[in-house]
Protein backbone atom coordinates (compact mmCIF):
# COMPACT_ATOMS: atom_id res chain seq x y z
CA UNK A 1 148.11 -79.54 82.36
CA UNK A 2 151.35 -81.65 83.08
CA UNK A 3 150.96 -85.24 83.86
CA UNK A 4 152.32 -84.31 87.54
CA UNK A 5 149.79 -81.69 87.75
CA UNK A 6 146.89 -83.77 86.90
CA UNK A 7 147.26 -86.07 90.06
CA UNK A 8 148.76 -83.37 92.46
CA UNK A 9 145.42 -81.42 91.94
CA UNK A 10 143.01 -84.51 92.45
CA UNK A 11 145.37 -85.79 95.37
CA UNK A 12 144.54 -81.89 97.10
CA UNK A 13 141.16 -82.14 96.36
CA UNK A 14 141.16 -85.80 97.60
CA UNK A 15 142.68 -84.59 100.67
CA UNK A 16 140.59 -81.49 101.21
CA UNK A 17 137.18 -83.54 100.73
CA UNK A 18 138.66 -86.29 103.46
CA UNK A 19 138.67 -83.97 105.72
CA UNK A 20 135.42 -82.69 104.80
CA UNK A 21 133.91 -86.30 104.83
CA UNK A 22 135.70 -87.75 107.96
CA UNK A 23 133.59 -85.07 109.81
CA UNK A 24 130.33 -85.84 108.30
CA UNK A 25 130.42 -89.76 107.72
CA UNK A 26 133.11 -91.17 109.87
CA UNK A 27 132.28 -89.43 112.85
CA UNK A 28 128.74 -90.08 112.75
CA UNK A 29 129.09 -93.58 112.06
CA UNK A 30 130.26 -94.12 116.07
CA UNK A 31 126.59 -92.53 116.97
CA UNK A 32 125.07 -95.52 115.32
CA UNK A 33 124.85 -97.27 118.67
CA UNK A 34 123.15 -93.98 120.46
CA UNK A 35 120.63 -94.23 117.57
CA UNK A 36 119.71 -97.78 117.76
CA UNK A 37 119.84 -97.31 121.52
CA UNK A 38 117.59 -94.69 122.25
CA UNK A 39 115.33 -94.58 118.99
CA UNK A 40 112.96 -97.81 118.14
CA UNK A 41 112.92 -99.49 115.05
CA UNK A 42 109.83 -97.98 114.10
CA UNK A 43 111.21 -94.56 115.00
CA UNK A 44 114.01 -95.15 112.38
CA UNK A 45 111.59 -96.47 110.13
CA UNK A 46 109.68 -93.16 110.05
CA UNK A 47 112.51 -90.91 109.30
CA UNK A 48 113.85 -92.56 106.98
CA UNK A 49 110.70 -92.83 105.01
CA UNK A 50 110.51 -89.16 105.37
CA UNK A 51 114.34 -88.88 104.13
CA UNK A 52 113.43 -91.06 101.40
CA UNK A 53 110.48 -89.39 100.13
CA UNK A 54 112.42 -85.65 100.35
CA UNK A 55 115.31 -87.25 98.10
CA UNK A 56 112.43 -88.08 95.37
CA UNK A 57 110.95 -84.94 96.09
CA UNK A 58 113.98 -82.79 95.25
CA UNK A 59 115.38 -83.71 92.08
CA UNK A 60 111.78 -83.03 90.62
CA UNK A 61 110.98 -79.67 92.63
CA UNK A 62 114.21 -77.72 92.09
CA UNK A 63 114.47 -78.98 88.66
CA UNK A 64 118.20 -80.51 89.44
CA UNK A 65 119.25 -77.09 89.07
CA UNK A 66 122.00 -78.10 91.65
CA UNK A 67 123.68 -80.15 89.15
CA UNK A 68 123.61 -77.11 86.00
CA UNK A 69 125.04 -74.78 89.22
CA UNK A 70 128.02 -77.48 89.75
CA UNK A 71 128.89 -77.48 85.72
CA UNK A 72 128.52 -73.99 84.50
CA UNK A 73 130.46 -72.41 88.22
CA UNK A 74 133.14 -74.53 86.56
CA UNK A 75 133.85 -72.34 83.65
CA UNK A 76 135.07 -68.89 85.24
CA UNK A 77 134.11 -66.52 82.66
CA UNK A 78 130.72 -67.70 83.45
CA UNK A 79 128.08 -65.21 85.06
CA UNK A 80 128.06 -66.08 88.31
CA UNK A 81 125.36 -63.93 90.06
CA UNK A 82 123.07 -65.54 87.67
CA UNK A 83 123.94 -69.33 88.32
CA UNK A 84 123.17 -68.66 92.55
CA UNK A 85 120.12 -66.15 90.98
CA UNK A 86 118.80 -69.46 89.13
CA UNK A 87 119.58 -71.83 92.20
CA UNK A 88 117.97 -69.64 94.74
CA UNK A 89 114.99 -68.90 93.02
CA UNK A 90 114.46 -72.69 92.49
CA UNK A 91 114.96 -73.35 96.01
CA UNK A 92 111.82 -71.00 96.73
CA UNK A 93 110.05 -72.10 94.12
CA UNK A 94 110.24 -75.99 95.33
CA UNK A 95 109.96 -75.16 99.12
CA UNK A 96 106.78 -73.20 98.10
CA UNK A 97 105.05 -76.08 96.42
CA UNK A 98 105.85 -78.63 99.04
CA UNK A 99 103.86 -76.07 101.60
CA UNK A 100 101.23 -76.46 99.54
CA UNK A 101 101.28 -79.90 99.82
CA UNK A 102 101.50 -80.26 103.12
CA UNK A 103 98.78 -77.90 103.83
CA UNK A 104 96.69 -79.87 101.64
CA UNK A 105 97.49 -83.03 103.61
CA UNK A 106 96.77 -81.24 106.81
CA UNK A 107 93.25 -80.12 105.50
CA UNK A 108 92.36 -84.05 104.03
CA UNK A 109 94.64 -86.26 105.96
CA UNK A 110 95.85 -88.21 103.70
CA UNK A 111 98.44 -88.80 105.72
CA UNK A 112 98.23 -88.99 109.81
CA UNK A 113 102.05 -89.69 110.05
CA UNK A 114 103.15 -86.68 107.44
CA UNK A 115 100.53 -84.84 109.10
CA UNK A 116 101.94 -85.01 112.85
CA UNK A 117 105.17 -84.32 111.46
CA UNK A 118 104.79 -82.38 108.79
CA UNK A 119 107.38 -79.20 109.83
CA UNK A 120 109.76 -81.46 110.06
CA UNK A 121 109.11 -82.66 106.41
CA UNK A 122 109.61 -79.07 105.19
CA UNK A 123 112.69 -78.71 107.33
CA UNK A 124 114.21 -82.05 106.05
CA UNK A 125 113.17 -80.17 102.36
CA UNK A 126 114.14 -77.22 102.59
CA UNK A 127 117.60 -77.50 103.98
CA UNK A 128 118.68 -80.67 101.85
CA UNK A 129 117.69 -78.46 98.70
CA UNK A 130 119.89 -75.94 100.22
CA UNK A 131 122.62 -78.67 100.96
CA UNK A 132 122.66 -79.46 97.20
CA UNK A 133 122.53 -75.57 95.93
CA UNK A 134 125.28 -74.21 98.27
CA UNK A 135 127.71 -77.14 98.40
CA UNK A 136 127.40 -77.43 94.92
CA UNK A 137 128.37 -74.37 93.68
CA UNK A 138 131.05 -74.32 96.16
CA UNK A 139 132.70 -76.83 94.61
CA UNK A 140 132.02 -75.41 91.12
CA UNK A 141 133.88 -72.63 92.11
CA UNK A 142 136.48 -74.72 93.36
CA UNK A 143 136.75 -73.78 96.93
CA UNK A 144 137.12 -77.04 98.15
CA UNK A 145 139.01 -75.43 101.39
CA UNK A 146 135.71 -73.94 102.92
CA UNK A 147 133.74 -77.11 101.89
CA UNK A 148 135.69 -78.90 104.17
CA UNK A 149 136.23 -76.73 106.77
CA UNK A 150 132.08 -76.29 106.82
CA UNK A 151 131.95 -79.61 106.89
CA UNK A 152 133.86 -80.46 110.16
CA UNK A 153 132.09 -77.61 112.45
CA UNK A 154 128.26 -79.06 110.81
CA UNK A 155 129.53 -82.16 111.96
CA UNK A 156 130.32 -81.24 115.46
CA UNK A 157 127.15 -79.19 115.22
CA UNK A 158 125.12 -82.43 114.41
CA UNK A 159 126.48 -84.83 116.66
CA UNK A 160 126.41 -82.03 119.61
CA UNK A 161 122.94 -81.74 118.67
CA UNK A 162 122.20 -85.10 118.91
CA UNK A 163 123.96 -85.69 122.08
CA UNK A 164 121.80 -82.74 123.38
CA UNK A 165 118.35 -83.97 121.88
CA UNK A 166 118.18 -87.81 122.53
CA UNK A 167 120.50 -87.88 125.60
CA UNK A 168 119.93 -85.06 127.71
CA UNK A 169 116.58 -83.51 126.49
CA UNK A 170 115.04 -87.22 125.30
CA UNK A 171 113.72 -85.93 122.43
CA UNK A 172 113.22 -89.18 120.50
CA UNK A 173 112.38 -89.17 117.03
CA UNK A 174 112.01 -84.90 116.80
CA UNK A 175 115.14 -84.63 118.35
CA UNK A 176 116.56 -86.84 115.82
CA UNK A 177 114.75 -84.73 112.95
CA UNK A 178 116.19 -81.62 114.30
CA UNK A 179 119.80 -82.28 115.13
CA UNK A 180 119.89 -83.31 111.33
CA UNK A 181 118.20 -80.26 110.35
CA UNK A 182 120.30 -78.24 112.48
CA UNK A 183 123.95 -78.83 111.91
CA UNK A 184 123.63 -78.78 107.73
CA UNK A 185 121.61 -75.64 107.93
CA UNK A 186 124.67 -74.04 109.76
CA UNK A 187 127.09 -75.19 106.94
CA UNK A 188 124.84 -73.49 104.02
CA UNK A 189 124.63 -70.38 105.65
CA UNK A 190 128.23 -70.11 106.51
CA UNK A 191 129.39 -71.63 102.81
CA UNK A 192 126.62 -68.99 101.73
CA UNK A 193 128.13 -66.28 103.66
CA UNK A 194 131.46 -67.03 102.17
CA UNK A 195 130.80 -67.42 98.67
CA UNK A 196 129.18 -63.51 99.17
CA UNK A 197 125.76 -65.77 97.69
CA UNK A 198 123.20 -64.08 99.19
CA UNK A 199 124.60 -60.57 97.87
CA UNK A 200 125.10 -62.47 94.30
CA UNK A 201 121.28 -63.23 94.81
CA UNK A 202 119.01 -60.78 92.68
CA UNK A 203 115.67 -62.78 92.30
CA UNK A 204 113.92 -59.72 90.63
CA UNK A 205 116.51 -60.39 87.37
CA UNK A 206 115.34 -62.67 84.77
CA UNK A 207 118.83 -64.14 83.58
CA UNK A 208 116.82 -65.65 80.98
CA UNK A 209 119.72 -66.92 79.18
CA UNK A 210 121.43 -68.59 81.54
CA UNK A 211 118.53 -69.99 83.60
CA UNK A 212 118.07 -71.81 80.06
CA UNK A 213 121.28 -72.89 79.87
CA UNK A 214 121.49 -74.37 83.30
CA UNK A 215 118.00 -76.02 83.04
CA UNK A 216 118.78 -77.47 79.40
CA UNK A 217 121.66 -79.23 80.92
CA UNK A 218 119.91 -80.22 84.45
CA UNK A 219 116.69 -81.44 83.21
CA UNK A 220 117.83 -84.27 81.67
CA UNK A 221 119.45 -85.26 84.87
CA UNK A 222 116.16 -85.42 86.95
CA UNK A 223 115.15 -88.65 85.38
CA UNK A 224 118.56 -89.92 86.42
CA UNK A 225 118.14 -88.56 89.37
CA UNK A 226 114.72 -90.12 90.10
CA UNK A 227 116.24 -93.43 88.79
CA UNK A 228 119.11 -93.16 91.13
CA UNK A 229 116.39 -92.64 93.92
CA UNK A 230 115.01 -95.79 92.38
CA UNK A 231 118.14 -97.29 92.64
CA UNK A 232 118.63 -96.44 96.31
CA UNK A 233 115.29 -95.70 97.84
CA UNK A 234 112.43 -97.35 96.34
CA UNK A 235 113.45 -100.77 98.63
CA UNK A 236 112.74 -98.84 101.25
CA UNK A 237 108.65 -99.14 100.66
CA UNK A 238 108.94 -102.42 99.71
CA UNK A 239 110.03 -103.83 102.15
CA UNK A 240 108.19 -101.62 104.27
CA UNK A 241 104.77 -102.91 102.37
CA UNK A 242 106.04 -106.42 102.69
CA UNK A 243 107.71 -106.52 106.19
CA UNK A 244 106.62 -103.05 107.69
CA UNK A 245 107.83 -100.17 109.27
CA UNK A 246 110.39 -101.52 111.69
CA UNK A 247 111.52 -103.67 109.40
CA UNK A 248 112.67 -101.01 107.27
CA UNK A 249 114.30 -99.02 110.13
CA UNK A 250 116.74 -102.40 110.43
CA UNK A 251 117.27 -102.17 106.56
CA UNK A 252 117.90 -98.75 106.92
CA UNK A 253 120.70 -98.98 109.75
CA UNK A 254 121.84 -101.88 107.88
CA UNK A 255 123.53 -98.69 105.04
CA UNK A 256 125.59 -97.48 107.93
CA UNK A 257 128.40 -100.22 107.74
CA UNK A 258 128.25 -99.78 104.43
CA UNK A 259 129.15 -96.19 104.71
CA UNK A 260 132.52 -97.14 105.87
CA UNK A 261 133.04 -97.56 102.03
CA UNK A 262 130.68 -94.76 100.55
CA UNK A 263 132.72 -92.51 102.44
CA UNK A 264 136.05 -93.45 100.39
CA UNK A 265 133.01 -93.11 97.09
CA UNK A 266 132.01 -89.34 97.88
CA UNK A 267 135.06 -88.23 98.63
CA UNK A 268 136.67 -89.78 95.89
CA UNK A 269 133.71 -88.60 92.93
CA UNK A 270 133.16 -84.91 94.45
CA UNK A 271 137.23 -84.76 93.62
CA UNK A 272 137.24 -86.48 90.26
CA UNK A 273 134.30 -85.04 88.93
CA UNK A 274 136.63 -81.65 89.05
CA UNK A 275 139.34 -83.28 87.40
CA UNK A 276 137.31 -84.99 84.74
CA UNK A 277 136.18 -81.60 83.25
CA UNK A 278 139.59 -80.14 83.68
CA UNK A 279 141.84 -82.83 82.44
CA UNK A 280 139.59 -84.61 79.95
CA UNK A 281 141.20 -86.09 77.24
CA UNK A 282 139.39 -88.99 74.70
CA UNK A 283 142.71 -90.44 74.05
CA UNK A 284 144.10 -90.73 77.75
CA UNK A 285 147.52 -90.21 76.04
CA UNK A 286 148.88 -90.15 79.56
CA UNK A 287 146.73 -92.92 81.32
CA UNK A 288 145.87 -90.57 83.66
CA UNK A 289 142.31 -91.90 83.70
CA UNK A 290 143.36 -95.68 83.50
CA UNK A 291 145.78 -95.23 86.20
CA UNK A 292 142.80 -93.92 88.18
CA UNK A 293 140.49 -96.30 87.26
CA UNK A 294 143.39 -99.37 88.78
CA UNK A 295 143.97 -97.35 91.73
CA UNK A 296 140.37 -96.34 92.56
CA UNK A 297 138.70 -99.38 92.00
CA UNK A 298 141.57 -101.48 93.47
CA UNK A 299 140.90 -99.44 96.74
CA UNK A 300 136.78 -99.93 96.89
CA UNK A 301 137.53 -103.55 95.88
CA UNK A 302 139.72 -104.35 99.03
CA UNK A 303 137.72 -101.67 101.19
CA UNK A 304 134.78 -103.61 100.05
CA UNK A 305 135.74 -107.20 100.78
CA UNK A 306 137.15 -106.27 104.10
CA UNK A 307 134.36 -104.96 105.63
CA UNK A 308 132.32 -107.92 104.53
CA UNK A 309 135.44 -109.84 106.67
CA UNK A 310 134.64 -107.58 109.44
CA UNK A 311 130.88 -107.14 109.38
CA UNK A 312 129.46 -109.56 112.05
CA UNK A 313 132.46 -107.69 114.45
CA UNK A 314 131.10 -104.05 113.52
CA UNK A 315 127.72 -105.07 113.70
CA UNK A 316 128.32 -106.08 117.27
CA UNK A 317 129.61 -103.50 118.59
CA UNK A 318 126.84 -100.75 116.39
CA UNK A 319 124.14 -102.32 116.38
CA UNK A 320 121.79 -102.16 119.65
CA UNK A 321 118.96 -104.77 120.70
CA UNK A 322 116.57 -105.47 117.65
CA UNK A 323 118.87 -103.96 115.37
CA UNK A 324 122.09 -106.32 115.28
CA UNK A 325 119.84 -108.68 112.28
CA UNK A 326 120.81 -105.97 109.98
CA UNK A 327 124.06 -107.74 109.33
CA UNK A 328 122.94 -109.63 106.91
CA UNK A 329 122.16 -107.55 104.39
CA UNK A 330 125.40 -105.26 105.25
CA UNK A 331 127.80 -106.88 102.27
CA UNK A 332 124.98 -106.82 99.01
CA UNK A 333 124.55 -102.71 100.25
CA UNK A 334 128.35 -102.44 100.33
CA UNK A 335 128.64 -104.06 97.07
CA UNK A 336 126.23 -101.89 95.78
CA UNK A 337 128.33 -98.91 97.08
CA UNK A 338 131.13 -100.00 94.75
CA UNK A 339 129.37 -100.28 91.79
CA UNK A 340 128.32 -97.41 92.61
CA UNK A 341 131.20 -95.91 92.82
CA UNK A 342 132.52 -97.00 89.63
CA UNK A 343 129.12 -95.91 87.73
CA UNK A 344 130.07 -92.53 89.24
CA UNK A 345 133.76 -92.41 88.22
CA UNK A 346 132.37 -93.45 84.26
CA UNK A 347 129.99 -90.14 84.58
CA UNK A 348 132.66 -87.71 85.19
CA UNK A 349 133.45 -88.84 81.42
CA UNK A 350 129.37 -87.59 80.67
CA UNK A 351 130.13 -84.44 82.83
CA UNK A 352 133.44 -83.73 80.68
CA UNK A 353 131.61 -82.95 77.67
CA UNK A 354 128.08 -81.82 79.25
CA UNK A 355 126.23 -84.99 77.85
CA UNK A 356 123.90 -84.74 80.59
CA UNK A 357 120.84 -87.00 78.93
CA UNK A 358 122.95 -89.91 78.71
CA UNK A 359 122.96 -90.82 82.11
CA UNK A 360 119.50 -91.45 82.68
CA UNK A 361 119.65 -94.28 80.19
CA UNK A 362 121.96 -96.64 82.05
CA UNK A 363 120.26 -95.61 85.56
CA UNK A 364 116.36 -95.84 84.24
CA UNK A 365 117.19 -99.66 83.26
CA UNK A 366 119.24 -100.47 86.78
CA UNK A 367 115.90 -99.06 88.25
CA UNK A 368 113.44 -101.22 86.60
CA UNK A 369 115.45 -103.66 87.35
CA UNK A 370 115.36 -103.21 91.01
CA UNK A 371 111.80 -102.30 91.09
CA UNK A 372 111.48 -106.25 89.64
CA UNK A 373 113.82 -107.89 91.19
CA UNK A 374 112.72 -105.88 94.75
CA UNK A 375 108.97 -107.10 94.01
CA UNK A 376 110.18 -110.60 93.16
CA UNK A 377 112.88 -111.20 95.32
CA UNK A 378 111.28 -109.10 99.07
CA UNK A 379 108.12 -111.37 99.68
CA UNK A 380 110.67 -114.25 99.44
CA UNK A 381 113.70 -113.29 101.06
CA UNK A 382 112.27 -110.52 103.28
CA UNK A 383 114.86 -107.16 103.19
CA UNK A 384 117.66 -109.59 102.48
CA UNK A 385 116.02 -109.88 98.81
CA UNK A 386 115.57 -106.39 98.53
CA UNK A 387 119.39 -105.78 99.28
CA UNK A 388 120.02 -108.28 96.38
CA UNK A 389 118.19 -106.30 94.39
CA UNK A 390 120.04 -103.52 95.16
CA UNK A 391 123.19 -105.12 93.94
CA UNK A 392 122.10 -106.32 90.93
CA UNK A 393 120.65 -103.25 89.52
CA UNK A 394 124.06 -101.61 90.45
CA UNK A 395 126.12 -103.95 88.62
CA UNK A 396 123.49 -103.11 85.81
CA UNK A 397 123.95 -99.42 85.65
CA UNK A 398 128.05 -99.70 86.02
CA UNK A 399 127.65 -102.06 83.25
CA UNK A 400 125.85 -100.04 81.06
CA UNK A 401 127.53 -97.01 81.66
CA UNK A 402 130.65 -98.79 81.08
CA UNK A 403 129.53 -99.55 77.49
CA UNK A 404 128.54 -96.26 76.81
CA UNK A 405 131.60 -94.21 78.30
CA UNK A 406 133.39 -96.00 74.56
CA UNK A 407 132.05 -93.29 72.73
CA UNK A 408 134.28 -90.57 74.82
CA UNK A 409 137.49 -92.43 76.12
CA UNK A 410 139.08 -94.98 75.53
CA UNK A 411 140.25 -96.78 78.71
CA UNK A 412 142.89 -99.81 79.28
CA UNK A 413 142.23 -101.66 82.20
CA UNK A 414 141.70 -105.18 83.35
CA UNK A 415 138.34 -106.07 83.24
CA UNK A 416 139.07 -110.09 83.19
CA UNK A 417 140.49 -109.38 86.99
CA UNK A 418 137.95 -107.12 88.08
CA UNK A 419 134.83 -109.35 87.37
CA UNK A 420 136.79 -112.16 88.95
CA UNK A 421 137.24 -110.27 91.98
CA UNK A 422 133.54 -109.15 92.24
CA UNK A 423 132.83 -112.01 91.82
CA UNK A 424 135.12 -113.66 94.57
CA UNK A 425 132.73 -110.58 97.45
CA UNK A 426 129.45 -112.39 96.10
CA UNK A 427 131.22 -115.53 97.38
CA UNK A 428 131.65 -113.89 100.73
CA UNK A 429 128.46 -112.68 100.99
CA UNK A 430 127.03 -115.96 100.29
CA UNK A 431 129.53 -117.62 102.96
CA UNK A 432 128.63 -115.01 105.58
CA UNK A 433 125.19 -115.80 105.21
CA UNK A 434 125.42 -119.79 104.93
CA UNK A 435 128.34 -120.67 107.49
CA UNK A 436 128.00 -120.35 111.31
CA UNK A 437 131.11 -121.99 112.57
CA UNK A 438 133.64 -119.33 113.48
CA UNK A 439 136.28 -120.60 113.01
CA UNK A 440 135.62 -122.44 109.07
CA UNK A 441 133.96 -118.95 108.62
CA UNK A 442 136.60 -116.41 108.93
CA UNK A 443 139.57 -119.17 107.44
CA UNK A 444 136.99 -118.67 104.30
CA UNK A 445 136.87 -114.88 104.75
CA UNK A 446 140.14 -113.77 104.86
CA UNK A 447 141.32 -116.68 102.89
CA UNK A 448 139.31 -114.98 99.95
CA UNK A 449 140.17 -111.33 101.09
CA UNK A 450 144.01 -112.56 100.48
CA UNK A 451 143.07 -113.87 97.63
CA UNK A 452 141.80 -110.44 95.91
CA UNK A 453 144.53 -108.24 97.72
CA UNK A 454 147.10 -110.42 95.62
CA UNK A 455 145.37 -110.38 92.82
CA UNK A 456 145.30 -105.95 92.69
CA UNK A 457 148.58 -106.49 94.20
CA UNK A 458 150.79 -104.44 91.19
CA UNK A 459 148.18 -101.85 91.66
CA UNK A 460 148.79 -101.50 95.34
CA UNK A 461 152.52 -101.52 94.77
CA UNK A 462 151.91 -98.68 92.20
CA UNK A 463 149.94 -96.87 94.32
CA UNK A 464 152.38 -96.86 97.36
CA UNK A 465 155.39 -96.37 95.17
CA UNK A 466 153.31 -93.12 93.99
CA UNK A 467 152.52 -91.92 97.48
CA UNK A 468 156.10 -91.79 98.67
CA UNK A 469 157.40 -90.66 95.17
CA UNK A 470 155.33 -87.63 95.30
């Protein structure tokens, strides 16, 4: 493919999967203050518990086949009735088991809170394993259109619901559970519908070959996966063993600043991870992949420090009685986010040439890491330490990985600038933490969110000088 080519088919992707993502994260993120409204802290603390403990759940139970459905749909010659055959049948097979389990917790009570809501817990299961098989191969298939138009209507679906549920029916906490269950259910089946899936679906065929094939290359991933939980989730029960239940549901509001920024990350890696298989190439002859690199990371890096600017403001105005502390831990998540995001951009590389085991080498160490710093660092600094945590193990893995991707590319970027700069948003943080003063505050702020933006500012000028060029 052409040079041109390459970035006109991530910039339509890009622009497909904003769409998609402004419906599902942006618009969401202005219910924050009906949430912490209407719902206690405790009542967030539950469900996101449960949320936490389905994300573990799933990588193991389905066998990641998500991720071998996402490769292989890539590659058109490939059989396609059996990759849905594989991903369905999985799907059963992991919904089936976590029954089981919950029926077994209903006959011993091991658990009184899974217990009372325990058909939400299979809900929450069942449809996010669908929400990884069905939007997956979707994009494998590379009908990014339909993703995104799904998207938008199970976002007006969700919010509706929740409107509906907490205001007008007062629901609570299993209104909560099912306007999330809800409005992503309606996207699978729809996607489903579209994709002709369920007629693809023949779950009395073996497809021995390629469910081997699609498992070889997924299995690997479920460490990573369950390191990426680590990563992401495992804070969760700390600080919820250290500082308890409502404590976590303020950590766990605390991620929706921060999503501000993953949104810009998801969009962003669901495009590239497309063009990374398509375009690879070891030499990056072009710089196409440097040139990404600059511009992506120049855009999470100003994204980043700007919201850390902003995040007493947003907090404000999102977060509702006993929820506004979560502030504080608002810039080491977002930080986290971008190294996040740059981790992810390094493992289209691993995706390119179907190394699928080496990712759960540099995410296995960033979670040990977190599970000792989170341990170390909670009983001390409460959920601020676990946040720090958080950050640390992120810089870890994008560190790591960064090593690694050497053996498949070769990229030319500044790194001398970029550590500066990260460093420079640990400086905020600290400031935003330490300084009370308004005004000495925000001259620090923005004095150090200048600072960066002139420091990427040749990539911003080659990234504007792009836009109107094309």
């Amino acid at each position: 493919m052409r040079k041109q080519g390459k970035y006109k088919y991530l910039a339509k992707n890009i622009g497909l999967l904003t769409l998609s993502n402004f419906a599902t994260k942006l618009l969401s993120f202005f219910l924050v203050p009906l949430y912490t409204s209407i719902l206690t802290t405790a009542d967030y603390g539950i469900y996101d518990l449960f949320n936490t403990t389905v994300g573990v759940l799933l990588p193991i139970l389905t066998l990641n086949v998500q991720e071998g459905m996402l490769r292989f749909a890539m590659e058109k010659d490939y059989n396609r009735e059996a990759i849905v055959t594989v991903g369905i049948r999985h799907l059963l097979i992991g919904s089936a088991i976590t029954a089981v389990g919950l029926g077994v917790n209903g006959i011993f009570g091991v658990s009184s809170m899974l217990k009372t809501y325990a058909i939400f817990f299979f809900l929450m299961f069942f449809v996010q394993a669908l929400g990884g098989i069905v939007p997956f191969y979707i994009r494998g298939i590379d009908r990014i259109g339909d993703l995104s138009i799904s998207s938008v209507v199970a976002s007006a679906v969700t919010i509706g619901c929740n409107i509906l549920f907490l205001v007008g029916f007062r629901w609570g906490l299993i209104g909560y559970f099912l306007a999330n269950i809800v409005g992503p259910l309606v996207q699978c089946i729809w996607l489903a519908t579209r994709a002709h899936m369920f007629r693809d679906t023949h779950l009395t065929r073996k497809y021995k070959k390629e469910s081997n094939e699609l498992l070889d290359y997924s299995r690997p991933l479920i460490a990573n996966s369950i390191a990426w939980w680590v990563n992401n989730a495992s804070d969760r029960y700390v600080v919820t063993f250290f500082c308890g239940v409502a404590a976590n549901g303020v950590y766990s509001v605390a991620s929706k600043i921060p999503s501000i920024l993953n949104v810009f990350q998801t969009i962003f890696n669901q495009a590239w991870a497309l063009s990374a298989v398509k375009d690879y190439d070891p030499e990056d002859k072009s710089g196409f992949f440097a040139n990404t690199y600059r511009a992506y990371n120049c855009t999470m890096t100003i994204v980043c420090s700007a919201i850390i600017v902003l995040d007493k403001i947003l907090a404000k105005f999102l977060y509702a009685k006993d929820f506004y502390v979560a502030w504080r831990y608002v810039p080491w998540l977002t930080m986290a986010i971008l190294f996040g995001a740059m981790s992810g951009y390094i493992g289209g590389f691993f995706t390119a040439v179907k190394d699928s085991k080496i990712y759960a080498t540099s995410t296995a160490i960033g979670a040990v890491t977190n599970i000792i710093l989170n341990l170390v660092f909670t009983p001390i600094l409460g959920a601020l330490g676990a946040a720090i945590a958080t950050t640390v193990c992120y810089v870890e893995v994008y560190a790591v990985r960064l090593v690694q991707s050497r053996k498949y590319i070769k990229l030319r970027i500044n790194f001398i600038r970029d550590i500066i700069s990260y460093i420079l948003l640990a400086v905020q943080s600290i400031v935003l933490l330490f300084v009370d003063a308004t005004i000495p505050l925000y001259g620090i702020l923005v004095g150090l969110f200048v600072v960066i933006c002139i420091m990427y500012i040749k990539d911003i000028g080659l990234m504007v000088r792009n836009v109107l060029h094309r």
